[in-house]
C-alpha atoms as a PDB file:
ATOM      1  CA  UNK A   1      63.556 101.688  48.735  1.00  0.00           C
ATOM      2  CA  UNK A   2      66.320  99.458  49.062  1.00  0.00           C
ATOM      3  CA  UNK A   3      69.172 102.406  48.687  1.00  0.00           C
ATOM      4  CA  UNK A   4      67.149 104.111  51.220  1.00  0.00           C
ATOM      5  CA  UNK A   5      67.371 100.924  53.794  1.00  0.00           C
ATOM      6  CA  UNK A   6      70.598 100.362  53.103  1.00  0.00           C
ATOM      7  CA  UNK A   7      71.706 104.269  53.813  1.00  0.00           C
ATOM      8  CA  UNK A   8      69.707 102.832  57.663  1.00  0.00           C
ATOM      9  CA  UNK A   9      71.479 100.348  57.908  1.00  0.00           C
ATOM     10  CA  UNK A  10      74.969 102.106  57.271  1.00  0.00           C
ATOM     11  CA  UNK A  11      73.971 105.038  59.654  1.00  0.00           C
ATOM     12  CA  UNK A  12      73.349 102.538  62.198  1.00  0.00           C
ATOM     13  CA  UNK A  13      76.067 100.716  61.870  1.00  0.00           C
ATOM     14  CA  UNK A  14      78.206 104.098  62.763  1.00  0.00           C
ATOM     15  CA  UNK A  15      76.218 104.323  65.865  1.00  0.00           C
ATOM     16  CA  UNK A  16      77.227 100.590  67.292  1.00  0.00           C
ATOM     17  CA  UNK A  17      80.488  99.620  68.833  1.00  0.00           C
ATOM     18  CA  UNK A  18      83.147  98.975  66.856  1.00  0.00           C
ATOM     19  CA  UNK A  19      83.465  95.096  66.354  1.00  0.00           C
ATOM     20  CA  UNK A  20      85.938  93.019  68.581  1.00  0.00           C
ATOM     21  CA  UNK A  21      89.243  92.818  68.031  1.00  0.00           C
ATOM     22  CA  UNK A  22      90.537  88.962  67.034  1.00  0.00           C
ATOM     23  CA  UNK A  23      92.480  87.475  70.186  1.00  0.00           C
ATOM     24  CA  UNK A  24      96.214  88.192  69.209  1.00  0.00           C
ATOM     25  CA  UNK A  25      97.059  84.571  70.889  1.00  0.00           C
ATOM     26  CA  UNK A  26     100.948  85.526  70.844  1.00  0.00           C
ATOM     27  CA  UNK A  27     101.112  89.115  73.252  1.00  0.00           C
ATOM     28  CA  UNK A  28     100.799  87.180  75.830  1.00  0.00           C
ATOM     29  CA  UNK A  29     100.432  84.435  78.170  1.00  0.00           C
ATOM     30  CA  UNK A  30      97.558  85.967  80.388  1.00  0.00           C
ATOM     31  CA  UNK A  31      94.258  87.652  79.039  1.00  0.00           C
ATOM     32  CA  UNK A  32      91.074  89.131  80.582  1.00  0.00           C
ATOM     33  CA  UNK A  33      87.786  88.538  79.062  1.00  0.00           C
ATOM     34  CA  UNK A  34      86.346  91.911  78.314  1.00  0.00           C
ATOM     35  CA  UNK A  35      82.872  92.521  76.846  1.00  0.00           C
ATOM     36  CA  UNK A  36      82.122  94.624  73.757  1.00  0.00           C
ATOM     37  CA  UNK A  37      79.000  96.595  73.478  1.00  0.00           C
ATOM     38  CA  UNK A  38      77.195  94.641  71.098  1.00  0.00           C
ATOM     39  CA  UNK A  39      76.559  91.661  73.204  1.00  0.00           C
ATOM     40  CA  UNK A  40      79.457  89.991  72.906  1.00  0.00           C
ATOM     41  CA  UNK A  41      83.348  89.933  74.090  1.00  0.00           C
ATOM     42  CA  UNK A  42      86.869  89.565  73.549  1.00  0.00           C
ATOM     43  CA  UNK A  43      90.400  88.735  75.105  1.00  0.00           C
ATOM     44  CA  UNK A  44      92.112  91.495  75.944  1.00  0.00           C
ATOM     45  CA  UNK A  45      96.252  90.381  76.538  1.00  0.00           C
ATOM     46  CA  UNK A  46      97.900  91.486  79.956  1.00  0.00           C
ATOM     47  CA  UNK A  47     100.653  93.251  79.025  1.00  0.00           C
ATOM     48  CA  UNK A  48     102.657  92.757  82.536  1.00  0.00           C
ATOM     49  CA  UNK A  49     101.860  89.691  83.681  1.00  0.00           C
ATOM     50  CA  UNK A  50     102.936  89.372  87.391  1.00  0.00           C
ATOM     51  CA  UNK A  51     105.701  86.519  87.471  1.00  0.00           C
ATOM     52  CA  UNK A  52     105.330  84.956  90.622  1.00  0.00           C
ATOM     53  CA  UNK A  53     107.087  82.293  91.677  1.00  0.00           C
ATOM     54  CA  UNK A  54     105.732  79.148  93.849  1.00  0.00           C
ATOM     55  CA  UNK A  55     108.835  78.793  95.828  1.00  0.00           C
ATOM     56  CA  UNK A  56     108.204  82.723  97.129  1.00  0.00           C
ATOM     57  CA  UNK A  57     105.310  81.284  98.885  1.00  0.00           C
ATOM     58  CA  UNK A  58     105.732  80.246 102.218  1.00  0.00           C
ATOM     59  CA  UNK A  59     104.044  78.297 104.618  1.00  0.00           C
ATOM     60  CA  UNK A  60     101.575  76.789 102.737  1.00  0.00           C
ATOM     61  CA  UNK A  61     103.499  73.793 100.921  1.00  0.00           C
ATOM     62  CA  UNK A  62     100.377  71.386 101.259  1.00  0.00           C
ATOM     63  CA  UNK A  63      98.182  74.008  99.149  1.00  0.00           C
ATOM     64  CA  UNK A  64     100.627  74.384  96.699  1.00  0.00           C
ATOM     65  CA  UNK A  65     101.360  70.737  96.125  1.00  0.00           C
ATOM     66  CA  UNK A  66      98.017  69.861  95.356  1.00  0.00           C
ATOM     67  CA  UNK A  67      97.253  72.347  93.292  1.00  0.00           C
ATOM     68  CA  UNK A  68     100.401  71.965  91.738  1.00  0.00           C
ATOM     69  CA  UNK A  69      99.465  67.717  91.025  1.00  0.00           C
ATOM     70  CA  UNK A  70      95.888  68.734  89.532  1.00  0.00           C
ATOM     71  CA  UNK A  71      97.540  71.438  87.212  1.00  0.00           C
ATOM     72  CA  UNK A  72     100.437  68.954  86.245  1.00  0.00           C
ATOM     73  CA  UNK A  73      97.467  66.299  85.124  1.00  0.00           C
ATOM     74  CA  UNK A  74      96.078  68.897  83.434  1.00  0.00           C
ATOM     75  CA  UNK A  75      98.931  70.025  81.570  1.00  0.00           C
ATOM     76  CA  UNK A  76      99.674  66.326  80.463  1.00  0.00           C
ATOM     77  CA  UNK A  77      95.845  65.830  79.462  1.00  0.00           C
ATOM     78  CA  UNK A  78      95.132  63.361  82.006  1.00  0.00           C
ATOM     79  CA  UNK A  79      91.880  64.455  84.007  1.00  0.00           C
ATOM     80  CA  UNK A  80      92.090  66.885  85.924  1.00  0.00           C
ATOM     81  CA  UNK A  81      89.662  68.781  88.581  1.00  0.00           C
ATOM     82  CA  UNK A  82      88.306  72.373  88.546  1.00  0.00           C
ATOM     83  CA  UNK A  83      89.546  73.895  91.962  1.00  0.00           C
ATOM     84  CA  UNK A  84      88.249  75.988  94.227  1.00  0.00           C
ATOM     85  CA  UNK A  85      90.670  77.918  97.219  1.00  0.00           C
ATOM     86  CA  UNK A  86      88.993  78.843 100.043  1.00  0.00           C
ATOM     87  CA  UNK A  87      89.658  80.401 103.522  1.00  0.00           C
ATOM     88  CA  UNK A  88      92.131  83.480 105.164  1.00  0.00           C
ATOM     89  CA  UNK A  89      92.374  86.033 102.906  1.00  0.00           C
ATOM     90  CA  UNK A  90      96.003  86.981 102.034  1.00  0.00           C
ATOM     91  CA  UNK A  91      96.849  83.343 102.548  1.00  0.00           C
ATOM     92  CA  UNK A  92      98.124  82.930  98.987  1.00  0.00           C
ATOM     93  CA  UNK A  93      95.106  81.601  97.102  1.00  0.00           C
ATOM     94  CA  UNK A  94      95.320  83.899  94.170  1.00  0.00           C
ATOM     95  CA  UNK A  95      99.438  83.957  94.175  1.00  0.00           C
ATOM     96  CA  UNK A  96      99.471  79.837  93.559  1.00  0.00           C
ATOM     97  CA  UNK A  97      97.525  80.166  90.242  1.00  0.00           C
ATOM     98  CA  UNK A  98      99.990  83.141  89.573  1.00  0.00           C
ATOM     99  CA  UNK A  99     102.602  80.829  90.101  1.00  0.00           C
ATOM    100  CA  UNK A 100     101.241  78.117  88.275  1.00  0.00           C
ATOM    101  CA  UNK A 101     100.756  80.413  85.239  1.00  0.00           C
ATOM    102  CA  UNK A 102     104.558  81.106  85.309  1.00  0.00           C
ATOM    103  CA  UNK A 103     106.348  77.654  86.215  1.00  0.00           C
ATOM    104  CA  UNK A 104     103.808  75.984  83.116  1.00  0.00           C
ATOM    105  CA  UNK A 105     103.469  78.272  80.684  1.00  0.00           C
ATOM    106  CA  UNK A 106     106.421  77.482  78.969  1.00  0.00           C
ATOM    107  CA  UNK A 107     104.882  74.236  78.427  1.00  0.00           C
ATOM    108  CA  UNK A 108     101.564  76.053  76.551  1.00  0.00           C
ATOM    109  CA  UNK A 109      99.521  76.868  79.961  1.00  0.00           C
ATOM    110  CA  UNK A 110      97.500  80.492  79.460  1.00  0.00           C
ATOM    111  CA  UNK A 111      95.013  82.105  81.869  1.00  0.00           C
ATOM    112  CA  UNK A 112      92.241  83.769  81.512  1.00  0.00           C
ATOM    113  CA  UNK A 113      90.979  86.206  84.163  1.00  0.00           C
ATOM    114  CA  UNK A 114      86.697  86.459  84.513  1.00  0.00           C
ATOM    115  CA  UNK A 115      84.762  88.889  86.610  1.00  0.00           C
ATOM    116  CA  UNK A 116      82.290  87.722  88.819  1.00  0.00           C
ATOM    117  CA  UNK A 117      79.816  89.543  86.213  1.00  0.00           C
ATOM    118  CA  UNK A 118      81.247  88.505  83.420  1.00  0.00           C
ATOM    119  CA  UNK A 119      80.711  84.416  83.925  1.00  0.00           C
ATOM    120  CA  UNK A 120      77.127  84.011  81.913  1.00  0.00           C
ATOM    121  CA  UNK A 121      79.980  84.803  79.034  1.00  0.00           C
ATOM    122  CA  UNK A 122      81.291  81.167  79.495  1.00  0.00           C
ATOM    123  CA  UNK A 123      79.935  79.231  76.846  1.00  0.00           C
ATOM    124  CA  UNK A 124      81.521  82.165  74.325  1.00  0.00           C
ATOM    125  CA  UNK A 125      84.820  81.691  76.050  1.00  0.00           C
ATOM    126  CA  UNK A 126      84.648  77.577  75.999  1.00  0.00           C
ATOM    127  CA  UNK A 127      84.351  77.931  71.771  1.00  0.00           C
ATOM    128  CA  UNK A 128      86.848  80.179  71.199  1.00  0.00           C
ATOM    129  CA  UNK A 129      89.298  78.557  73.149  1.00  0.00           C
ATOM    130  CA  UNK A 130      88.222  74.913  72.268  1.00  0.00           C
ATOM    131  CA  UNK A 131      90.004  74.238  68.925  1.00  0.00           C
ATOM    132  CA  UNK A 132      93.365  75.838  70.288  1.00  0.00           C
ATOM    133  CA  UNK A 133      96.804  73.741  71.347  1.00  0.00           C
ATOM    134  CA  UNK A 134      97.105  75.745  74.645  1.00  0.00           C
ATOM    135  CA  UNK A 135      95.508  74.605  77.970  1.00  0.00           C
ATOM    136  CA  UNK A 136      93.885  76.966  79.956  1.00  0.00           C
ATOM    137  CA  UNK A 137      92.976  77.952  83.067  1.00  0.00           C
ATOM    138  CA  UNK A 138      90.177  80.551  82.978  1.00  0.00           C
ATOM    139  CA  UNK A 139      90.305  82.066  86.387  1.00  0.00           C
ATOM    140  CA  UNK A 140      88.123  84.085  88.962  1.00  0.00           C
ATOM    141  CA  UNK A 141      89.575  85.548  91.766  1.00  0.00           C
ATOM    142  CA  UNK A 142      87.387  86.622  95.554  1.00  0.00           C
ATOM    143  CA  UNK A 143      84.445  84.670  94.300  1.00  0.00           C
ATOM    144  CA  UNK A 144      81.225  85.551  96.311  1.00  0.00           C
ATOM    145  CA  UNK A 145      77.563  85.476  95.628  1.00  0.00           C
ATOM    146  CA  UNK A 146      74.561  86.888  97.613  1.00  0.00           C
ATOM    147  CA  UNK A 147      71.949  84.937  95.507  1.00  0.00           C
ATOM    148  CA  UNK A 148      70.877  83.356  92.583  1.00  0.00           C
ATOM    149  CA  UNK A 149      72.927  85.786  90.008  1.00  0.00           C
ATOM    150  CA  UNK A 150      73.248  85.493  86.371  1.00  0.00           C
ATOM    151  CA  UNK A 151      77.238  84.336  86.660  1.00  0.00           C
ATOM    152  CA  UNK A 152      76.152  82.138  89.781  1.00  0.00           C
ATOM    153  CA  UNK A 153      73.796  80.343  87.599  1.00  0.00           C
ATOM    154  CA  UNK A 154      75.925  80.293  84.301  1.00  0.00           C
ATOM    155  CA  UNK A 155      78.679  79.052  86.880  1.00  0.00           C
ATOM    156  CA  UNK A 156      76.833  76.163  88.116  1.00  0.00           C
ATOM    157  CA  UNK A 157      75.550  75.058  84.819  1.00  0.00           C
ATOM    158  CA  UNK A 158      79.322  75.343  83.291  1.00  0.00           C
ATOM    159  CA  UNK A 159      80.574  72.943  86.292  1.00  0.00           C
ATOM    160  CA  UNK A 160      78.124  70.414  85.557  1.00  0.00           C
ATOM    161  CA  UNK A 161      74.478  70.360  85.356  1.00  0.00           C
ATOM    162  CA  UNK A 162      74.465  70.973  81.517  1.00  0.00           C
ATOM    163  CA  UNK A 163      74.122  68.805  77.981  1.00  0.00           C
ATOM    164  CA  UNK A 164      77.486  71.241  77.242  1.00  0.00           C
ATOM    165  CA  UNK A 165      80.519  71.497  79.090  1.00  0.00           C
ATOM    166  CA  UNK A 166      83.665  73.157  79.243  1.00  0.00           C
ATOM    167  CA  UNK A 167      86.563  71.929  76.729  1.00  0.00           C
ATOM    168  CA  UNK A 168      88.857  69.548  77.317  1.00  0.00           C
ATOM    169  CA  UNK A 169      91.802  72.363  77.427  1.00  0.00           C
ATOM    170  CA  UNK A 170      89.880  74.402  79.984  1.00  0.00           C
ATOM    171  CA  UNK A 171      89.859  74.413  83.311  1.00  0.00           C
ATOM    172  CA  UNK A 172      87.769  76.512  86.123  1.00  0.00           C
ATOM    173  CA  UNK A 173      90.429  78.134  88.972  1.00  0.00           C
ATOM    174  CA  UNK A 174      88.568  80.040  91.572  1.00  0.00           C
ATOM    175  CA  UNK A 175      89.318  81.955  94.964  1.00  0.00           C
ATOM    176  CA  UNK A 176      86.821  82.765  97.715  1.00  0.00           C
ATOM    177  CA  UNK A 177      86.913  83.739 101.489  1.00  0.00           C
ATOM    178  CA  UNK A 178      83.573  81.848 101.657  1.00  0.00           C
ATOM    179  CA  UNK A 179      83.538  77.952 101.757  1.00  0.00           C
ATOM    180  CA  UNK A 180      80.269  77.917  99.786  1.00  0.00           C
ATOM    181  CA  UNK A 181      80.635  81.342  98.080  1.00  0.00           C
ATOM    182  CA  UNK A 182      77.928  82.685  99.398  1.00  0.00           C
ATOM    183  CA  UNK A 183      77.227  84.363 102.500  1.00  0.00           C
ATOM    184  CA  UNK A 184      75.668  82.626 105.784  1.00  0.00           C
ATOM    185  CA  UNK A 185      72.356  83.497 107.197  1.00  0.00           C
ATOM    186  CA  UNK A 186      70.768  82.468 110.359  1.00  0.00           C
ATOM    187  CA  UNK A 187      67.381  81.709 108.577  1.00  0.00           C
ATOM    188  CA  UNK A 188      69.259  79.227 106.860  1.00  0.00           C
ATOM    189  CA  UNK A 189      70.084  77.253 110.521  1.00  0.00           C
ATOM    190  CA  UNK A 190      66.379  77.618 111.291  1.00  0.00           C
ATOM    191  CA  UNK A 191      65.726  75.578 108.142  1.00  0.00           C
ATOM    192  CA  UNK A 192      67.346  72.432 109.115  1.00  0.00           C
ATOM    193  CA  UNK A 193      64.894  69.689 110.271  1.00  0.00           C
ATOM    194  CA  UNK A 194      65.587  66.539 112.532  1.00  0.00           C
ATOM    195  CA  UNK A 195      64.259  63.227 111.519  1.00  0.00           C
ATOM    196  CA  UNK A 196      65.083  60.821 113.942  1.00  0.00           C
ATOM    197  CA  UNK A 197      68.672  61.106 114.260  1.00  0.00           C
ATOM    198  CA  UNK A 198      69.371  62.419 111.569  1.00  0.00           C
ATOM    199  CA  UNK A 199      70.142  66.112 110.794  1.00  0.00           C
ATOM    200  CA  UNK A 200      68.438  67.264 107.061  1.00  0.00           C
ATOM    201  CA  UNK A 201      69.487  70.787 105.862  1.00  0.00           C
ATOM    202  CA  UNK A 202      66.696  73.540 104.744  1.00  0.00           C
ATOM    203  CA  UNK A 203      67.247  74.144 101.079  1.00  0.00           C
ATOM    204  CA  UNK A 204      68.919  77.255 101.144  1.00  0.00           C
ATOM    205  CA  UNK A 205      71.951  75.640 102.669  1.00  0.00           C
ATOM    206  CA  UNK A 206      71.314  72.960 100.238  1.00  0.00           C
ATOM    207  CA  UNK A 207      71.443  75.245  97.567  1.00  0.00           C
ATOM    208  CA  UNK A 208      74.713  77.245  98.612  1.00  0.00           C
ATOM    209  CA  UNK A 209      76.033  74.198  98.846  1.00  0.00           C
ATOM    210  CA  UNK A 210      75.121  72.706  95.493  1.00  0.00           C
ATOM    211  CA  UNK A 211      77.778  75.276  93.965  1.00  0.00           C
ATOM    212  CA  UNK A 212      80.706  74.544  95.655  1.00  0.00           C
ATOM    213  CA  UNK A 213      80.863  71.203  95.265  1.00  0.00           C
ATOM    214  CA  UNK A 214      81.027  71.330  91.745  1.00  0.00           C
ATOM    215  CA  UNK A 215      84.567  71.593  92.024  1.00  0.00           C
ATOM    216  CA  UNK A 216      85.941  68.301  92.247  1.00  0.00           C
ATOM    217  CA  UNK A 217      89.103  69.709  94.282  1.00  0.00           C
ATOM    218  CA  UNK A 218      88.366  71.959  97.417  1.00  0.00           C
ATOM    219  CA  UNK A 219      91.566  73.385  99.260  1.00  0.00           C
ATOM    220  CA  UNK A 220      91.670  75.249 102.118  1.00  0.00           C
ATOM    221  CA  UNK A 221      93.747  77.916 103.420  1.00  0.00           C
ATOM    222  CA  UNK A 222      94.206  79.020 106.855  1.00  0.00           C
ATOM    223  CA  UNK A 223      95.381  82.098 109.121  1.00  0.00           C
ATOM    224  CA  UNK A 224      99.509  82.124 110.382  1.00  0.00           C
ATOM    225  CA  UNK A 225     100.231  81.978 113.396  1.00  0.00           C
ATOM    226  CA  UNK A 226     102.995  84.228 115.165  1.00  0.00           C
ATOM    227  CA  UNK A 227     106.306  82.322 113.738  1.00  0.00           C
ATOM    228  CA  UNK A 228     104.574  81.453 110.576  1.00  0.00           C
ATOM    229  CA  UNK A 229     104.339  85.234 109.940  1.00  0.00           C
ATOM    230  CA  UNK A 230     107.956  86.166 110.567  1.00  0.00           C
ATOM    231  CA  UNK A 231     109.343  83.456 108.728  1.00  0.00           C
ATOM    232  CA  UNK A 232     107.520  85.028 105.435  1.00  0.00           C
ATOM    233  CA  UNK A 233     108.714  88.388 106.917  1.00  0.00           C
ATOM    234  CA  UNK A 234     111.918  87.286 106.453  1.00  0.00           C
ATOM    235  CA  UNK A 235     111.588  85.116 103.187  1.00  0.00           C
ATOM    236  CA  UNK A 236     110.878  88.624 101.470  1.00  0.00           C
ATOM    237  CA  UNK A 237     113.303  90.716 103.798  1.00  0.00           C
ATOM    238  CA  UNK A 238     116.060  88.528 102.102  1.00  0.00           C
ATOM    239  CA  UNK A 239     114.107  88.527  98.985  1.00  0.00           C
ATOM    240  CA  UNK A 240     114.927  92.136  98.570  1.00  0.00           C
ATOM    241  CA  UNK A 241     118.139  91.948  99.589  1.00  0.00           C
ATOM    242  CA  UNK A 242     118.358  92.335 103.367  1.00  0.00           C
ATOM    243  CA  UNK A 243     120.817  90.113 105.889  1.00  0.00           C
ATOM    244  CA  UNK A 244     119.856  88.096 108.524  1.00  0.00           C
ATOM    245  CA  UNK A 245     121.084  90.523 110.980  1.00  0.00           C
ATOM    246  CA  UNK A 246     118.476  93.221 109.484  1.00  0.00           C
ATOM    247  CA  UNK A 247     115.758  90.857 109.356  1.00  0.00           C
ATOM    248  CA  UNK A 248     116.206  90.000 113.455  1.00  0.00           C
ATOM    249  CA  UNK A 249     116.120  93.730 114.171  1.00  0.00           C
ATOM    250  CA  UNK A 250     113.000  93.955 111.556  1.00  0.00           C
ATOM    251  CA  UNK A 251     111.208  91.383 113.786  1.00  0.00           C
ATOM    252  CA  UNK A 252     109.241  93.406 116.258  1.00  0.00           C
ATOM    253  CA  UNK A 253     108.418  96.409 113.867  1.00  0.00           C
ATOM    254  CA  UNK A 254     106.632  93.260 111.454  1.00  0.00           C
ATOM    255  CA  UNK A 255     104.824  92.293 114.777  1.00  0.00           C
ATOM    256  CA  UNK A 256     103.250  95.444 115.390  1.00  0.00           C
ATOM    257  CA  UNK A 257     102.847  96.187 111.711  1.00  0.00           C
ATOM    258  CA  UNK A 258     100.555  92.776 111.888  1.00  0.00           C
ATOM    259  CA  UNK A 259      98.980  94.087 114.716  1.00  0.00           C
ATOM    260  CA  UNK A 260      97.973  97.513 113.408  1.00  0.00           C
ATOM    261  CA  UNK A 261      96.779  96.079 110.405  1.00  0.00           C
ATOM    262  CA  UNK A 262      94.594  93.155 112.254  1.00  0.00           C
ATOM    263  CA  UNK A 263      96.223  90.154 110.310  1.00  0.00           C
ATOM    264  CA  UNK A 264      99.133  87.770 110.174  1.00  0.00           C
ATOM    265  CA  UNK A 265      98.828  87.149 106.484  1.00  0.00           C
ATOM    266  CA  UNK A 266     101.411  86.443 103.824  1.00  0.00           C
ATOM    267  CA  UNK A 267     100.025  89.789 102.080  1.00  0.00           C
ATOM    268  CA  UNK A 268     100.531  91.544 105.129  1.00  0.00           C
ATOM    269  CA  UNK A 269     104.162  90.001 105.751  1.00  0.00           C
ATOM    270  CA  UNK A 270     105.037  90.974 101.956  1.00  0.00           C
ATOM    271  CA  UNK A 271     103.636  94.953 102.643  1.00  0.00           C
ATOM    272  CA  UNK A 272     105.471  95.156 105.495  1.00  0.00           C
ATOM    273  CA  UNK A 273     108.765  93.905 103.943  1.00  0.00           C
ATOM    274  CA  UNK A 274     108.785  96.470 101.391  1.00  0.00           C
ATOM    275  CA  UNK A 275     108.369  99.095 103.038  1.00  0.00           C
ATOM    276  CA  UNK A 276     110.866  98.207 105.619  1.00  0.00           C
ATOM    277  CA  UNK A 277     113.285  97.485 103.293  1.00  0.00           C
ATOM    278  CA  UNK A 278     112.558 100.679 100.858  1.00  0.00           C
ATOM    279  CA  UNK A 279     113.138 102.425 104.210  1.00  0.00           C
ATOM    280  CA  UNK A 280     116.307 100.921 105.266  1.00  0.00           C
ATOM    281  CA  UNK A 281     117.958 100.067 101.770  1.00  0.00           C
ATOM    282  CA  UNK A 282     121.405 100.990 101.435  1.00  0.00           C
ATOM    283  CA  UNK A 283     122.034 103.622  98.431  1.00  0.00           C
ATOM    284  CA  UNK A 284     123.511 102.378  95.439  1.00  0.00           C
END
């Protein structure tokens, strides 16, 4: 009888995933947490990890510095704050924690990159990076919830609200366009009572709220204006090797490039740059 279980048990073993691979810690300084089919997950390395570089970010020096003061803390284990970046989209939210990643990880910084359905994983992540030398940053970028999910709860309880907690070389980076990552309804207005003269919040604004300020540092991005714009324009224009003669005559082609594509964002100053310059580069 026990041959016969065992012959079960090896037939059924065929059938199930394969196991996950152990974390090869030295391919590279990035990794995304990927789940295996037998309820569990791994860290997959990035192969080409995009090297951006804070100084290539314009216009939002105040972002970047504070940011750049928590990470530093961080990095010299002095405490630290998970972040969360809010506000314009293609402001450079997601690019500072790229740049962060490359200006520190000489010094042992590595990221780890979480989907949105992928954050009830968490607590796996927190062990196996707990008892290793490098600090980390587990990042999740355009973070937005429409209601009590299974990573908006793991999330929360991860932050604080929980006997465990993250380890001391981990920290929580995360982008959203929404202030309290989830959206606004008008039912929620119509719960907010007046006592007196005081204003009290319905408890589903209490409750978006709760989330967001788990993160002990909030910063806040916000949309160029006109010159803003054209002076990234022409950060990348020279970036890829244009003069400042081609990046005057580039100026009112980035304008209406802006306005066809209803934003003065850094992203949209960085499109437009390389395609004007792929257009007008001189042949080698």
């Amino acid at each position: 009888m026990s041959k016969d279980l065992e012959k079960i048990l090896a037939k059924l073993e065929q059938l199930l995933p394969p196991p996950s691979p152990p974390t090869d810690w030295k391919a590279s300084i990035a990794f995304r947490w990927r789940r295996d089919g037998r309820g569990g997950g791994w860290l997959q390395p990035v192969r080409h990890v995009h090297r951006m570089k804070l100084s290539d970010l314009q216009g939002i020096d105040a972002q970047i510095a504070k940011v750049d003061q928590n990470t530093r803390q961080f990095m010299e284990g002095k405490p630290a704050n998970n972040v969360l970046l809010t506000g314009a989209r293609g402001t450079g939210k997601s690019s500072i924690v790229k740049g962060l990643l490359n200006k520190y990880h000489g010094k042992g910084l590595r990221l780890i990159e979480v989907e949105k359905s992928d954050l009830a994983d968490l607590p796996a992540i927190t062990d196996l990076v707990a008892t290793r030398a490098e600090r980390f940053l587990l990042f999740c970028d355009d973070l937005t919830f429409h209601g009590a999910e299974e990573g908006y709860i793991a999330l929360k309880v991860a932050l604080d609200g929980s006997i465990s907690t993250t380890s001391e070389n981990l920290l929580i980076y995360a982008t959203s366009n929404r202030r309290h990552l989830m959206p606004e309804y008008m039912q929620d207005n119509l719960e907010t009572k007046y006592v007196g003269d005081e204003i009290h919040p319905g408890e589903g604004v209490e409750e978006k709220i709760s989330l967001s300020e788990r993160f002990g540092l909030w910063v806040s991005f916000y949309p160029f204006d006109q010159d803003e714009y054209l002076e990234i324009v022409g950060h990348w224009l020279s970036a890829f090797s244009c003069s400042k003669k081609e990046a005057e005559q580039a100026r009112e082609e980035a304008l209406q490039w802006s306005l066809q594509r209803g934003s003065r964002s850094g992203r949209v100053a960085y499109q437009f740059a390389r395609d004007w310059a792929g257009k007008h580069a001189r042949k080698k």
